[in-house]
PDB file of N, CA and C in Angstrom:
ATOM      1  N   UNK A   1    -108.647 260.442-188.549  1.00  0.00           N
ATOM      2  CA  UNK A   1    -109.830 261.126-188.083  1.00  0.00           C
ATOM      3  C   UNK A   1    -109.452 261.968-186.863  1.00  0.00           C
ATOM      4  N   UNK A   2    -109.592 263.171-186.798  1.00  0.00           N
ATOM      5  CA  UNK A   2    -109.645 264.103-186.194  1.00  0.00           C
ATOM      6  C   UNK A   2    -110.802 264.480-185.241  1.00  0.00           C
ATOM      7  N   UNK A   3    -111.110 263.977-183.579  1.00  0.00           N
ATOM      8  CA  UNK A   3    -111.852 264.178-182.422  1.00  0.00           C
ATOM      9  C   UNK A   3    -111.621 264.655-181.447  1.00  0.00           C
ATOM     10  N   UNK A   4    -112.452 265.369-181.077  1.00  0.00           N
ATOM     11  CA  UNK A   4    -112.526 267.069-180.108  1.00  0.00           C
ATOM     12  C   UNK A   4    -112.743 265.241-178.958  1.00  0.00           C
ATOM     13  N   UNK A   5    -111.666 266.039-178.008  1.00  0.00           N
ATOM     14  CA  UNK A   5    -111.968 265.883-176.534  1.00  0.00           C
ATOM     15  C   UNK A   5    -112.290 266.884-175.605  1.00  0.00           C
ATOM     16  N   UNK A   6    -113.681 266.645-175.285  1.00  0.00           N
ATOM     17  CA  UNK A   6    -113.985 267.970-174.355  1.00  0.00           C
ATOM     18  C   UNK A   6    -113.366 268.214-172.987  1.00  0.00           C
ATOM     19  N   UNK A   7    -113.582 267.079-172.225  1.00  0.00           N
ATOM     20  CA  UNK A   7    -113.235 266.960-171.029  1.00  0.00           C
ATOM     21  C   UNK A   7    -113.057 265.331-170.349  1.00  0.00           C
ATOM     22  N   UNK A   8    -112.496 265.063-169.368  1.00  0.00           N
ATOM     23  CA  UNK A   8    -112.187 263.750-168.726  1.00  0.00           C
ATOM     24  C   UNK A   8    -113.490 263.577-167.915  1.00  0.00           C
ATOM     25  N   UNK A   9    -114.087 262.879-168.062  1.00  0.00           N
ATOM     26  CA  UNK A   9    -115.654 262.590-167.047  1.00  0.00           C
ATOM     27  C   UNK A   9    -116.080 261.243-165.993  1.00  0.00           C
ATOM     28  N   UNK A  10    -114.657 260.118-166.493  1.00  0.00           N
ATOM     29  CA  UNK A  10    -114.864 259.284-165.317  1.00  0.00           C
ATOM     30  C   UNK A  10    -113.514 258.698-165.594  1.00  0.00           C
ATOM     31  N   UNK A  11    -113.456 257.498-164.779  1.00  0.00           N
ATOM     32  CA  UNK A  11    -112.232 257.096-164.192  1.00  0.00           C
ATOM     33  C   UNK A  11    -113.151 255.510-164.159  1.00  0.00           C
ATOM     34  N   UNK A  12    -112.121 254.288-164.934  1.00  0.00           N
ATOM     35  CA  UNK A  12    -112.070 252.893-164.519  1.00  0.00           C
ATOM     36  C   UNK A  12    -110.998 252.568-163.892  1.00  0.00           C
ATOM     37  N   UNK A  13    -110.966 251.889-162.472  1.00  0.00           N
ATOM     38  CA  UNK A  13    -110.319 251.497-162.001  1.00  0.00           C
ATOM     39  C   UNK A  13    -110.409 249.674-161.628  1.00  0.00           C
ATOM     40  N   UNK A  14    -109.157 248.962-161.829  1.00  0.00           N
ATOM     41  CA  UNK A  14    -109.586 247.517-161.090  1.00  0.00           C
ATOM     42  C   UNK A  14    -108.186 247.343-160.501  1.00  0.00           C
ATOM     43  N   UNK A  15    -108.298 247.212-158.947  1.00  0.00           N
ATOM     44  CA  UNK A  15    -107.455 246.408-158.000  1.00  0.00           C
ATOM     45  C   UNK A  15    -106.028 247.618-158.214  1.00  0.00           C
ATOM     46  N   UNK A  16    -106.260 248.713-158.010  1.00  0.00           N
ATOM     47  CA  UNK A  16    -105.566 250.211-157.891  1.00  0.00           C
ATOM     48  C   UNK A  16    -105.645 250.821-156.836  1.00  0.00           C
ATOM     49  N   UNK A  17    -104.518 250.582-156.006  1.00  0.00           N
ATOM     50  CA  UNK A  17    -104.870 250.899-154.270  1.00  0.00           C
ATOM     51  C   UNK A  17    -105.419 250.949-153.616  1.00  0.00           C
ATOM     52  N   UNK A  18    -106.395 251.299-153.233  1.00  0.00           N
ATOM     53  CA  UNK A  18    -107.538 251.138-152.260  1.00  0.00           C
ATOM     54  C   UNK A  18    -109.035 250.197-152.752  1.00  0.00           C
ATOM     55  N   UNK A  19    -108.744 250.685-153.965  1.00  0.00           N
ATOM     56  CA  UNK A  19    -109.695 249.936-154.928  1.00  0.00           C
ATOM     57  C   UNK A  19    -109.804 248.478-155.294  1.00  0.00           C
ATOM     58  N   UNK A  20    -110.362 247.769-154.685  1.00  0.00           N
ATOM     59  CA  UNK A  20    -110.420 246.393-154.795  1.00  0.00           C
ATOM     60  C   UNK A  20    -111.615 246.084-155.757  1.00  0.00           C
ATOM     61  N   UNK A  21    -111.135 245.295-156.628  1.00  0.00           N
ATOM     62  CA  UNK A  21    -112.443 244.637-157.679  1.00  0.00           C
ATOM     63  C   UNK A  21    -112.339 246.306-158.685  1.00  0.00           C
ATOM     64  N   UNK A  22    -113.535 246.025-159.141  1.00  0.00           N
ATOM     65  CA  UNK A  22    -113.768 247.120-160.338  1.00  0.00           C
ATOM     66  C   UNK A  22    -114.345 248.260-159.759  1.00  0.00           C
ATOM     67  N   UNK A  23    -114.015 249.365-160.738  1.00  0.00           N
ATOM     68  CA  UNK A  23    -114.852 250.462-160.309  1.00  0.00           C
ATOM     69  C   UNK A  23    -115.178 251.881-160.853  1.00  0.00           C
ATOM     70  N   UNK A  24    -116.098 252.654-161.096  1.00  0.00           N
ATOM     71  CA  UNK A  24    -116.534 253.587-161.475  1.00  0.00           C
ATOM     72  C   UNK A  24    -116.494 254.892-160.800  1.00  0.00           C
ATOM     73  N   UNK A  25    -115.828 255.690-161.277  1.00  0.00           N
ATOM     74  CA  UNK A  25    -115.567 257.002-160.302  1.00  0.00           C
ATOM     75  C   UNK A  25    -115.736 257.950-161.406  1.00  0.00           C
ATOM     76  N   UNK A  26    -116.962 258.765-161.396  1.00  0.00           N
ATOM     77  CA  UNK A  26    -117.214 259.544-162.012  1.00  0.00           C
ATOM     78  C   UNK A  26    -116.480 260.627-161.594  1.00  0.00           C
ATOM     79  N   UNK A  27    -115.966 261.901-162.685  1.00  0.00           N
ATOM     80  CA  UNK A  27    -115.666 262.765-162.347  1.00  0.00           C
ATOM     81  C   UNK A  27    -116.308 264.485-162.709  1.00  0.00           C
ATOM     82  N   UNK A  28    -117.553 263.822-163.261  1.00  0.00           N
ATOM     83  CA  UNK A  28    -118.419 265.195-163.846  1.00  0.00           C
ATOM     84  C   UNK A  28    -119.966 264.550-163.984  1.00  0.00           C
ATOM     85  N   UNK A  29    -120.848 265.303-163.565  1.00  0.00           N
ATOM     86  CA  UNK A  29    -122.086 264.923-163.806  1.00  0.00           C
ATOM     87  C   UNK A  29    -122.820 265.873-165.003  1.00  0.00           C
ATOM     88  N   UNK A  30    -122.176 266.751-165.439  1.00  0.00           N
ATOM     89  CA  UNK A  30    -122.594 268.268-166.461  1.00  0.00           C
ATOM     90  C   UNK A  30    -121.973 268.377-167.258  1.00  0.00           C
ATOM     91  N   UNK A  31    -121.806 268.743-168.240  1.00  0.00           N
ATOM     92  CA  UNK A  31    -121.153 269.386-169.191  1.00  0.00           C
ATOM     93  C   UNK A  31    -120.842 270.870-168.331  1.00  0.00           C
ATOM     94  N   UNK A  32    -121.528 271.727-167.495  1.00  0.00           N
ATOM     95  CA  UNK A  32    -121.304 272.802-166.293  1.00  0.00           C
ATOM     96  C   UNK A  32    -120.370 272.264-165.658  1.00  0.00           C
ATOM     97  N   UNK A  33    -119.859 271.904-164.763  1.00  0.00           N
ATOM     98  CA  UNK A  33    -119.309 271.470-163.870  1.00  0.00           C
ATOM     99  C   UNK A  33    -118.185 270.731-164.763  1.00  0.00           C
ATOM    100  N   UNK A  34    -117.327 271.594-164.436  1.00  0.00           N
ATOM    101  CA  UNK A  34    -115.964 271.566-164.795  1.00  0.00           C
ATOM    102  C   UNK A  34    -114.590 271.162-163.846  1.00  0.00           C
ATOM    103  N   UNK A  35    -115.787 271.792-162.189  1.00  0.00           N
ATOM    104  CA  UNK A  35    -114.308 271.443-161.107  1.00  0.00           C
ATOM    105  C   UNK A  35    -114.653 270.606-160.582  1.00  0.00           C
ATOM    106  N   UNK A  36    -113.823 269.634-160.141  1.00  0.00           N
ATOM    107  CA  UNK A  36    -113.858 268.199-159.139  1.00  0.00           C
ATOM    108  C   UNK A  36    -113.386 268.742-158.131  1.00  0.00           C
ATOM    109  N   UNK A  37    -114.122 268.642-156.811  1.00  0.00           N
ATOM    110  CA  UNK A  37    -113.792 268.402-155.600  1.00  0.00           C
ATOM    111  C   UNK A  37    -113.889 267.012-155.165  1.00  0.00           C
ATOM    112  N   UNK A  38    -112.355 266.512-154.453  1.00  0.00           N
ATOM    113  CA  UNK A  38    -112.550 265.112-153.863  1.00  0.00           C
ATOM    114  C   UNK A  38    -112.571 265.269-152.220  1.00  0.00           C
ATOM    115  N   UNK A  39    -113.551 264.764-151.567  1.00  0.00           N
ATOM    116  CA  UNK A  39    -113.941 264.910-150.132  1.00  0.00           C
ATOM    117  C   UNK A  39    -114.153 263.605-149.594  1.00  0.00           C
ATOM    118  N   UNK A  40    -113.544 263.339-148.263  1.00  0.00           N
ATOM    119  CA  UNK A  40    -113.655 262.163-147.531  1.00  0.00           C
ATOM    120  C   UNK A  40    -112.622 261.701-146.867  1.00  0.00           C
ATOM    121  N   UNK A  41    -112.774 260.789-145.947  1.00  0.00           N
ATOM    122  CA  UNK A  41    -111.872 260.304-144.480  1.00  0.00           C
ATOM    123  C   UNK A  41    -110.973 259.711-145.793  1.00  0.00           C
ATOM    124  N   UNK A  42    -109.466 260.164-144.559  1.00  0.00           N
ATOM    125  CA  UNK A  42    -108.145 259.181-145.333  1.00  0.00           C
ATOM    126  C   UNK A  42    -108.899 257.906-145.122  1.00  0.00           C
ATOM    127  N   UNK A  43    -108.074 257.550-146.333  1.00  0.00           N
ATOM    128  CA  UNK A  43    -107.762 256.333-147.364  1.00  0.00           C
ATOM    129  C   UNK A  43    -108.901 255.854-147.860  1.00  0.00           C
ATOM    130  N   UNK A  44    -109.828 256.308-148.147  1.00  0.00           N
ATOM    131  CA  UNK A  44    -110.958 256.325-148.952  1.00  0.00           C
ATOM    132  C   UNK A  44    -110.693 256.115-150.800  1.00  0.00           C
ATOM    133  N   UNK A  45    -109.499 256.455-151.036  1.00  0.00           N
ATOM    134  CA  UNK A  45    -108.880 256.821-152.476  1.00  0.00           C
ATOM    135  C   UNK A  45    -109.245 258.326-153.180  1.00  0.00           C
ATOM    136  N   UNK A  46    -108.853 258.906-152.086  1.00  0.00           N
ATOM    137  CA  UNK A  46    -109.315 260.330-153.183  1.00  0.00           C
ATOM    138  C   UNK A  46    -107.540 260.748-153.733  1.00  0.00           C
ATOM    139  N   UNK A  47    -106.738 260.533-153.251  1.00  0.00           N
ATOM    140  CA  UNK A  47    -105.391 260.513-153.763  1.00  0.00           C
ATOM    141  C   UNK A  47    -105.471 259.509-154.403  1.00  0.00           C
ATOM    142  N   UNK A  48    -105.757 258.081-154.585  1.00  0.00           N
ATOM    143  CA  UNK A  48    -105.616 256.954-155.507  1.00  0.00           C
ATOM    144  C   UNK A  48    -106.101 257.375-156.570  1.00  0.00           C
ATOM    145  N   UNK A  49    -107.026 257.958-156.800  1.00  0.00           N
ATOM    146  CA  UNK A  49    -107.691 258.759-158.169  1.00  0.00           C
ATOM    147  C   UNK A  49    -106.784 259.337-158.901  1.00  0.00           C
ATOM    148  N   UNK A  50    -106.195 260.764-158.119  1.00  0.00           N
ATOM    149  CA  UNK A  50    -105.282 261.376-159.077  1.00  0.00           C
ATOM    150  C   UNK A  50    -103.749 260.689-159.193  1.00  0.00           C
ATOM    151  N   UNK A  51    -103.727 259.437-158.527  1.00  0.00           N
ATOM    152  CA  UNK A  51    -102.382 258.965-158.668  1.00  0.00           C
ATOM    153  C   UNK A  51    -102.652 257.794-160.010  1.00  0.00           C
ATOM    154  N   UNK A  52    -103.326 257.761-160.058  1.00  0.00           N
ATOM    155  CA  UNK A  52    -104.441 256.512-161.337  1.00  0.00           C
ATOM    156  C   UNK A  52    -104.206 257.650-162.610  1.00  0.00           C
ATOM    157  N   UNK A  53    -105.046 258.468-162.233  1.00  0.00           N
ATOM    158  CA  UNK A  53    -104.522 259.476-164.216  1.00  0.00           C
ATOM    159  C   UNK A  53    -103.171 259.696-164.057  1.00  0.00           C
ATOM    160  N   UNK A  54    -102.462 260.192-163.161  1.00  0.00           N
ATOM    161  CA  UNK A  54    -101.281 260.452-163.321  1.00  0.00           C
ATOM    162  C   UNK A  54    -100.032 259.307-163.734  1.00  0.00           C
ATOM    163  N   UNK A  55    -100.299 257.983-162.922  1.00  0.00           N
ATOM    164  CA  UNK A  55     -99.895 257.046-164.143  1.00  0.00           C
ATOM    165  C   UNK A  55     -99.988 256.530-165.236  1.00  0.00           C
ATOM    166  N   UNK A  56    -101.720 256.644-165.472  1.00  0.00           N
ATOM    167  CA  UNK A  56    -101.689 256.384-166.627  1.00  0.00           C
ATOM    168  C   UNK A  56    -101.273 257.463-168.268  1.00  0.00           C
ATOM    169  N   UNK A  57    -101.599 258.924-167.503  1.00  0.00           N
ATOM    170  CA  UNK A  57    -101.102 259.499-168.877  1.00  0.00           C
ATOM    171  C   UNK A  57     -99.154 260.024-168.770  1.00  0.00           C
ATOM    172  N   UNK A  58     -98.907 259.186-167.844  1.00  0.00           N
ATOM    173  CA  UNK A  58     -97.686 259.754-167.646  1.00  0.00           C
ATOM    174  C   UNK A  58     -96.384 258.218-167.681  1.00  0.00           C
ATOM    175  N   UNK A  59     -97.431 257.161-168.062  1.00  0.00           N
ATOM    176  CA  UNK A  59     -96.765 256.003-168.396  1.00  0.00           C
ATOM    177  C   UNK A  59     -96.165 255.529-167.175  1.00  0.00           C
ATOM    178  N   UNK A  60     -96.426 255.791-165.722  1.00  0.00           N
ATOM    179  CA  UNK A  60     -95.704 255.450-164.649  1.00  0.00           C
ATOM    180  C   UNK A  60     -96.230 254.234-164.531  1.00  0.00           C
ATOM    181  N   UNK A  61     -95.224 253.366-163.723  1.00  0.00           N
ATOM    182  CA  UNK A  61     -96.244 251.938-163.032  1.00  0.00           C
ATOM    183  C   UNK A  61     -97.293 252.395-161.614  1.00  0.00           C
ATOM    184  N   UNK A  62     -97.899 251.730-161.227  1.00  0.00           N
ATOM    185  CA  UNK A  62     -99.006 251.787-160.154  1.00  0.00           C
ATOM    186  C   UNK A  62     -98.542 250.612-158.988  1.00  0.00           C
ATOM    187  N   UNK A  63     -99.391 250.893-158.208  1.00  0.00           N
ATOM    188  CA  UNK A  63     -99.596 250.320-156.976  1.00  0.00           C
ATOM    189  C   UNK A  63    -100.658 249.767-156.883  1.00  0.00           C
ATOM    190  N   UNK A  64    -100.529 248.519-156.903  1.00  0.00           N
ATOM    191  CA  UNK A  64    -101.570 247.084-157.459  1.00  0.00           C
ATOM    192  C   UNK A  64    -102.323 247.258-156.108  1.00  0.00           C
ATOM    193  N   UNK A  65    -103.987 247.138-155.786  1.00  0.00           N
ATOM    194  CA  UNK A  65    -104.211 246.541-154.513  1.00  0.00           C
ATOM    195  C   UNK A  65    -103.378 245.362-153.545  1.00  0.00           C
ATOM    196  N   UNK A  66    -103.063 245.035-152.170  1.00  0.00           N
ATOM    197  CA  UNK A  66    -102.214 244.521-151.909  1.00  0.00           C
ATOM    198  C   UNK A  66    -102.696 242.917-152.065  1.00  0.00           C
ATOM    199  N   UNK A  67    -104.179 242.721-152.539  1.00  0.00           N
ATOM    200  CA  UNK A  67    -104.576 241.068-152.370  1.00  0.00           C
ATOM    201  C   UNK A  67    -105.411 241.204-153.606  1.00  0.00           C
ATOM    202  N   UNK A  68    -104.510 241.885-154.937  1.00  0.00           N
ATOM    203  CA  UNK A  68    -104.532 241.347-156.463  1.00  0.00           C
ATOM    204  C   UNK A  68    -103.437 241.241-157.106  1.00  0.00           C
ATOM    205  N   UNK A  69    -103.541 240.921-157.785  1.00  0.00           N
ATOM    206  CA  UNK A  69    -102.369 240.520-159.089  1.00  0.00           C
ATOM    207  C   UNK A  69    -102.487 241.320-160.454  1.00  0.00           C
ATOM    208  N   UNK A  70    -100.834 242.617-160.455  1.00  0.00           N
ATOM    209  CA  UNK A  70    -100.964 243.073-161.208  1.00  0.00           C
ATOM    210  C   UNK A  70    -101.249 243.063-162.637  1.00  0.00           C
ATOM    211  N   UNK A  71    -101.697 241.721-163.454  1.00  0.00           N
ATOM    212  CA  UNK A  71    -101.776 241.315-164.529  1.00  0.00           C
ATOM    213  C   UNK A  71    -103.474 241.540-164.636  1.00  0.00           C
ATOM    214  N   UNK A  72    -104.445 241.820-163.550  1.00  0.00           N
ATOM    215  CA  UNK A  72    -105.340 242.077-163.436  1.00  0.00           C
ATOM    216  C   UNK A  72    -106.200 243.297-163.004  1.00  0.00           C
ATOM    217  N   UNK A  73    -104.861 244.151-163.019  1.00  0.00           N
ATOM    218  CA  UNK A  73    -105.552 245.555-162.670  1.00  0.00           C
ATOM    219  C   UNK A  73    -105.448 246.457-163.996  1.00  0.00           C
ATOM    220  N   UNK A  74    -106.028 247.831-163.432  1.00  0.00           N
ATOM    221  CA  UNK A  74    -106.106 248.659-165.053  1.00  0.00           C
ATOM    222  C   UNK A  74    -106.592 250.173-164.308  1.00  0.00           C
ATOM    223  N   UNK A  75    -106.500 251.074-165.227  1.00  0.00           N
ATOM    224  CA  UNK A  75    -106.900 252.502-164.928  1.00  0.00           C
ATOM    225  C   UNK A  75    -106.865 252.910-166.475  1.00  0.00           C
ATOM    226  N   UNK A  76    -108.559 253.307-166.539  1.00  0.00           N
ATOM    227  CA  UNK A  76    -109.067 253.257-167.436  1.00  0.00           C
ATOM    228  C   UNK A  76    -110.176 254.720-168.000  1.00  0.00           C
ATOM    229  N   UNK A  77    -109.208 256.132-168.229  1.00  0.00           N
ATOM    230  CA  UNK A  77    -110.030 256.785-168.339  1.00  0.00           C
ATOM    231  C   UNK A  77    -110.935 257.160-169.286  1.00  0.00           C
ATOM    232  N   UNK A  78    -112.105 257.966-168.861  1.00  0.00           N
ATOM    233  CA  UNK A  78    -113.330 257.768-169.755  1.00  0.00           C
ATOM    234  C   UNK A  78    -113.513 259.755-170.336  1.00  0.00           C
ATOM    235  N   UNK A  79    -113.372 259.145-171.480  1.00  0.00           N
ATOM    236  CA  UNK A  79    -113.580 260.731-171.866  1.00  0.00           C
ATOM    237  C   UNK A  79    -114.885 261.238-172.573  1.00  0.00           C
ATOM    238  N   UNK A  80    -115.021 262.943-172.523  1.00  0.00           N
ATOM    239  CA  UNK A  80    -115.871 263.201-172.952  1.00  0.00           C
ATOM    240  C   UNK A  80    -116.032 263.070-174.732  1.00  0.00           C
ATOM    241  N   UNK A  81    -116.758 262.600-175.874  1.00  0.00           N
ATOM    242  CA  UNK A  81    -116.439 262.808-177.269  1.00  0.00           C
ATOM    243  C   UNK A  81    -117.618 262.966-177.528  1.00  0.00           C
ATOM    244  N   UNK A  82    -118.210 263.819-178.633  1.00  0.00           N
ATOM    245  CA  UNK A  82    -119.435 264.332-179.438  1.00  0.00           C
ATOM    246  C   UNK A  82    -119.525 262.940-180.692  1.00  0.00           C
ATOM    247  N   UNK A  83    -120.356 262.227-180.113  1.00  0.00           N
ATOM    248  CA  UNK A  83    -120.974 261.124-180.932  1.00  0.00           C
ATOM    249  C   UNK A  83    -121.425 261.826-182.654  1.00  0.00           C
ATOM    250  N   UNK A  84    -121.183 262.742-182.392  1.00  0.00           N
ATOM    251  CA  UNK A  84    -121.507 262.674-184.376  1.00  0.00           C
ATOM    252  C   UNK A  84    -120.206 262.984-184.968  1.00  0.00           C
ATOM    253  N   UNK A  85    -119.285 263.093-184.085  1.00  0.00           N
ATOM    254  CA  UNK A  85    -117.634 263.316-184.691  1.00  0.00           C
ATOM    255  C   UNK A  85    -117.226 261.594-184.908  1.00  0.00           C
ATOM    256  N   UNK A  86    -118.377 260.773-184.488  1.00  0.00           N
ATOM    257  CA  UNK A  86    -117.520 259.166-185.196  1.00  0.00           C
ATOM    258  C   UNK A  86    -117.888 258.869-186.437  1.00  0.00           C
ATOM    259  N   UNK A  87    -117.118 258.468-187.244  1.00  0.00           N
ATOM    260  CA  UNK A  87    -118.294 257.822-188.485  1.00  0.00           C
ATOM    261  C   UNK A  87    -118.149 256.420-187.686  1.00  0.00           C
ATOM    262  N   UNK A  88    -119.842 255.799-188.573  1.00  0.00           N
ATOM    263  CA  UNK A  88    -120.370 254.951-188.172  1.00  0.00           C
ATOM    264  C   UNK A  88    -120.718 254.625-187.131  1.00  0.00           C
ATOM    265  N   UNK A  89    -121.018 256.011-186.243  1.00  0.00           N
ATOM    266  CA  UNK A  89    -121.698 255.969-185.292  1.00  0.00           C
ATOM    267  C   UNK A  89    -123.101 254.936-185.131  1.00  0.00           C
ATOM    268  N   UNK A  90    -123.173 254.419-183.897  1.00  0.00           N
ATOM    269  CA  UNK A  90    -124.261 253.120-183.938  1.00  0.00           C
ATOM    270  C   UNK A  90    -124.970 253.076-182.708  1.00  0.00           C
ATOM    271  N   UNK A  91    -125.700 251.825-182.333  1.00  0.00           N
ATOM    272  CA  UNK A  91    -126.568 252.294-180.707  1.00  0.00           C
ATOM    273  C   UNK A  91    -125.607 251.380-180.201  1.00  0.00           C
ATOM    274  N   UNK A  92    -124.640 250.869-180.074  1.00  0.00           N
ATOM    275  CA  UNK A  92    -123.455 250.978-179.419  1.00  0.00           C
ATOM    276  C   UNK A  92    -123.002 251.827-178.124  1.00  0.00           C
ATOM    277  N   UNK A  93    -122.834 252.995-179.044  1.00  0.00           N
ATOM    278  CA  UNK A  93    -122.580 254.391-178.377  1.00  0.00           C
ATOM    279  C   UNK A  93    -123.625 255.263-177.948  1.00  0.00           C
ATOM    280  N   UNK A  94    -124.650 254.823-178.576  1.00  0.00           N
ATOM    281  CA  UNK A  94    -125.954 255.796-177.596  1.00  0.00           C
ATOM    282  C   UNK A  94    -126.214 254.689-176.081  1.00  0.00           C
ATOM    283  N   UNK A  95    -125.848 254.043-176.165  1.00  0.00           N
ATOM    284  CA  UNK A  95    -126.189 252.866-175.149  1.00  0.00           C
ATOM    285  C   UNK A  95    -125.142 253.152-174.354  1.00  0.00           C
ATOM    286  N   UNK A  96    -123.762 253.652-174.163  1.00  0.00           N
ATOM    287  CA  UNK A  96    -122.681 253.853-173.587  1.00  0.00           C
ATOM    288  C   UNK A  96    -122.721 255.087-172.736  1.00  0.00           C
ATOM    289  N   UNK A  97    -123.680 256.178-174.042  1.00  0.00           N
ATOM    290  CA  UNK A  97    -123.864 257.115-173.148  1.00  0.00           C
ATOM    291  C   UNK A  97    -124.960 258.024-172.546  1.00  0.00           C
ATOM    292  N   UNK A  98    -125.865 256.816-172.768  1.00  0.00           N
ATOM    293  CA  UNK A  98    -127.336 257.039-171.722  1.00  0.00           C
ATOM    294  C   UNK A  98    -127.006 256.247-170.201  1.00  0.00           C
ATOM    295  N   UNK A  99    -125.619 255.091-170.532  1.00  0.00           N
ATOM    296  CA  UNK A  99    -125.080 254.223-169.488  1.00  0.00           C
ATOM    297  C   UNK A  99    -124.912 255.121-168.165  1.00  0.00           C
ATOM    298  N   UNK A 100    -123.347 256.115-168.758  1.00  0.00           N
ATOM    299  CA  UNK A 100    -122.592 257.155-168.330  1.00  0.00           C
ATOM    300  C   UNK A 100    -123.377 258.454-168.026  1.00  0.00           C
ATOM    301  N   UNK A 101    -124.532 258.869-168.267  1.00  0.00           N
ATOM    302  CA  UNK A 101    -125.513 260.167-168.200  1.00  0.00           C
ATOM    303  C   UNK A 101    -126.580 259.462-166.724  1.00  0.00           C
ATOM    304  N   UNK A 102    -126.523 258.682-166.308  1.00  0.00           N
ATOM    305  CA  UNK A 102    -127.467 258.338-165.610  1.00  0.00           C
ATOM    306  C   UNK A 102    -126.814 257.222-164.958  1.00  0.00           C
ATOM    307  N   UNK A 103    -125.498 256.688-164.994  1.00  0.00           N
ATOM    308  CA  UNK A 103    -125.318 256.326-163.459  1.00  0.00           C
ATOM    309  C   UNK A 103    -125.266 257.179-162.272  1.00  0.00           C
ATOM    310  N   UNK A 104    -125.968 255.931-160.925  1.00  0.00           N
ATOM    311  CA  UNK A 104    -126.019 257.276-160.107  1.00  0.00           C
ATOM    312  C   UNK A 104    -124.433 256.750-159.460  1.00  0.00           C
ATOM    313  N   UNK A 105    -124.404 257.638-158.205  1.00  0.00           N
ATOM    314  CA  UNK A 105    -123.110 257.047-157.079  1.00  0.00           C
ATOM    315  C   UNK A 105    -123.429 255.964-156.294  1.00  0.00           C
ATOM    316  N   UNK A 106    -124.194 255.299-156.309  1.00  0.00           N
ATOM    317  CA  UNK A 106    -124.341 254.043-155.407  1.00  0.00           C
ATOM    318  C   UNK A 106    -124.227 253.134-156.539  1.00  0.00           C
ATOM    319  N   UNK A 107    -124.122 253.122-158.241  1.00  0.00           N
ATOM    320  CA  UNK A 107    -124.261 252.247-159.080  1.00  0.00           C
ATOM    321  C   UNK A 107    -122.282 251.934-159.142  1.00  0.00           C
ATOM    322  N   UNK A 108    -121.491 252.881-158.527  1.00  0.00           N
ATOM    323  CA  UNK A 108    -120.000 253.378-159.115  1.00  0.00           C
ATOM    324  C   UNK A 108    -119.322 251.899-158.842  1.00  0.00           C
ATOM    325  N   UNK A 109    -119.583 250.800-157.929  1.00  0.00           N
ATOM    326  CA  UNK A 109    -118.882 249.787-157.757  1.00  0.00           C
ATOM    327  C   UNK A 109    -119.691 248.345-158.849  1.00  0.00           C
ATOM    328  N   UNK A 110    -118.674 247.928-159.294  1.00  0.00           N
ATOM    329  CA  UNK A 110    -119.820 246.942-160.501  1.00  0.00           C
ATOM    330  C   UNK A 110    -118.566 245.834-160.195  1.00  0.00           C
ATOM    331  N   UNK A 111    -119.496 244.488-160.857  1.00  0.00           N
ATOM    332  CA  UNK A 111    -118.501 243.486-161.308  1.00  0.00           C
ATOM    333  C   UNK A 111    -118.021 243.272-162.292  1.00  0.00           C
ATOM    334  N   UNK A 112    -116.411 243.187-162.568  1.00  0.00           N
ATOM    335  CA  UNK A 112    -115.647 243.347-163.909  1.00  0.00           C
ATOM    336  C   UNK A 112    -116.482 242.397-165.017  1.00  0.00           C
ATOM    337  N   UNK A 113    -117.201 241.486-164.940  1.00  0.00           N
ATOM    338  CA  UNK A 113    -117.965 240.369-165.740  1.00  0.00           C
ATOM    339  C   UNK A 113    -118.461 241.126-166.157  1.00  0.00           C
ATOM    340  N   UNK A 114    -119.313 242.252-166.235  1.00  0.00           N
ATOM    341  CA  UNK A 114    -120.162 242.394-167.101  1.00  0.00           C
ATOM    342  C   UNK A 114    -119.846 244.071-167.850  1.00  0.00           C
TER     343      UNK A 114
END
């Protein structure tokens, strides 16, 4: 099966440098908005972000938070896909992405449990 990726729209991270516990870092709120600007005081992780895709699509190892255990971390990106390009599309996936369409930025830190 053959699926259009439009664009990269968030970022999972757990226990990935600065990032302790789990976490949600959106990187598009639009289908418009195409450019990411990352803004904020060092060590906030706005370099941990692009060092997170860059290992992961580039197969590098990472830099575990310093008080986790790498068997428990992950970088986990979230892409854009047109739900009628799946077969057997289900409310699964409408539930995933009414999830992703309407988190806000104060929702971006969660607990890996759920």
């Amino acid at each position: 099966m053959n699926i259009t990726v439009d664009m990269l729209v968030g970022l999972l991270l757990r226990h990935y440098k600065t990032y302790a516990n789990s976490h949600f870092i959106p990187l598009s709120d639009s289908l418009d908005n195409k450019l990411n600007i990352f803004i904020g005081s060092n060590g906030v992780g706005k370099s941990s972000v692009l060092e997170a895709l860059d290992s992961f699509f580039n197969n590098n190892s990472w830099n575990v938070n310093k008080n986790s255990n790498k068997k428990d971390s992950y970088v986990c990106p979230i892409f854009l896909i047109n739900k009628n390009e799946i077969k057997g599309s289900n409310e699964h996936f409408e539930l995933l992405s009414e999830y992703f369409w309407e988190v806000a930025p104060e929702d971006s830190s969660f607990n890996s449990r759920k």
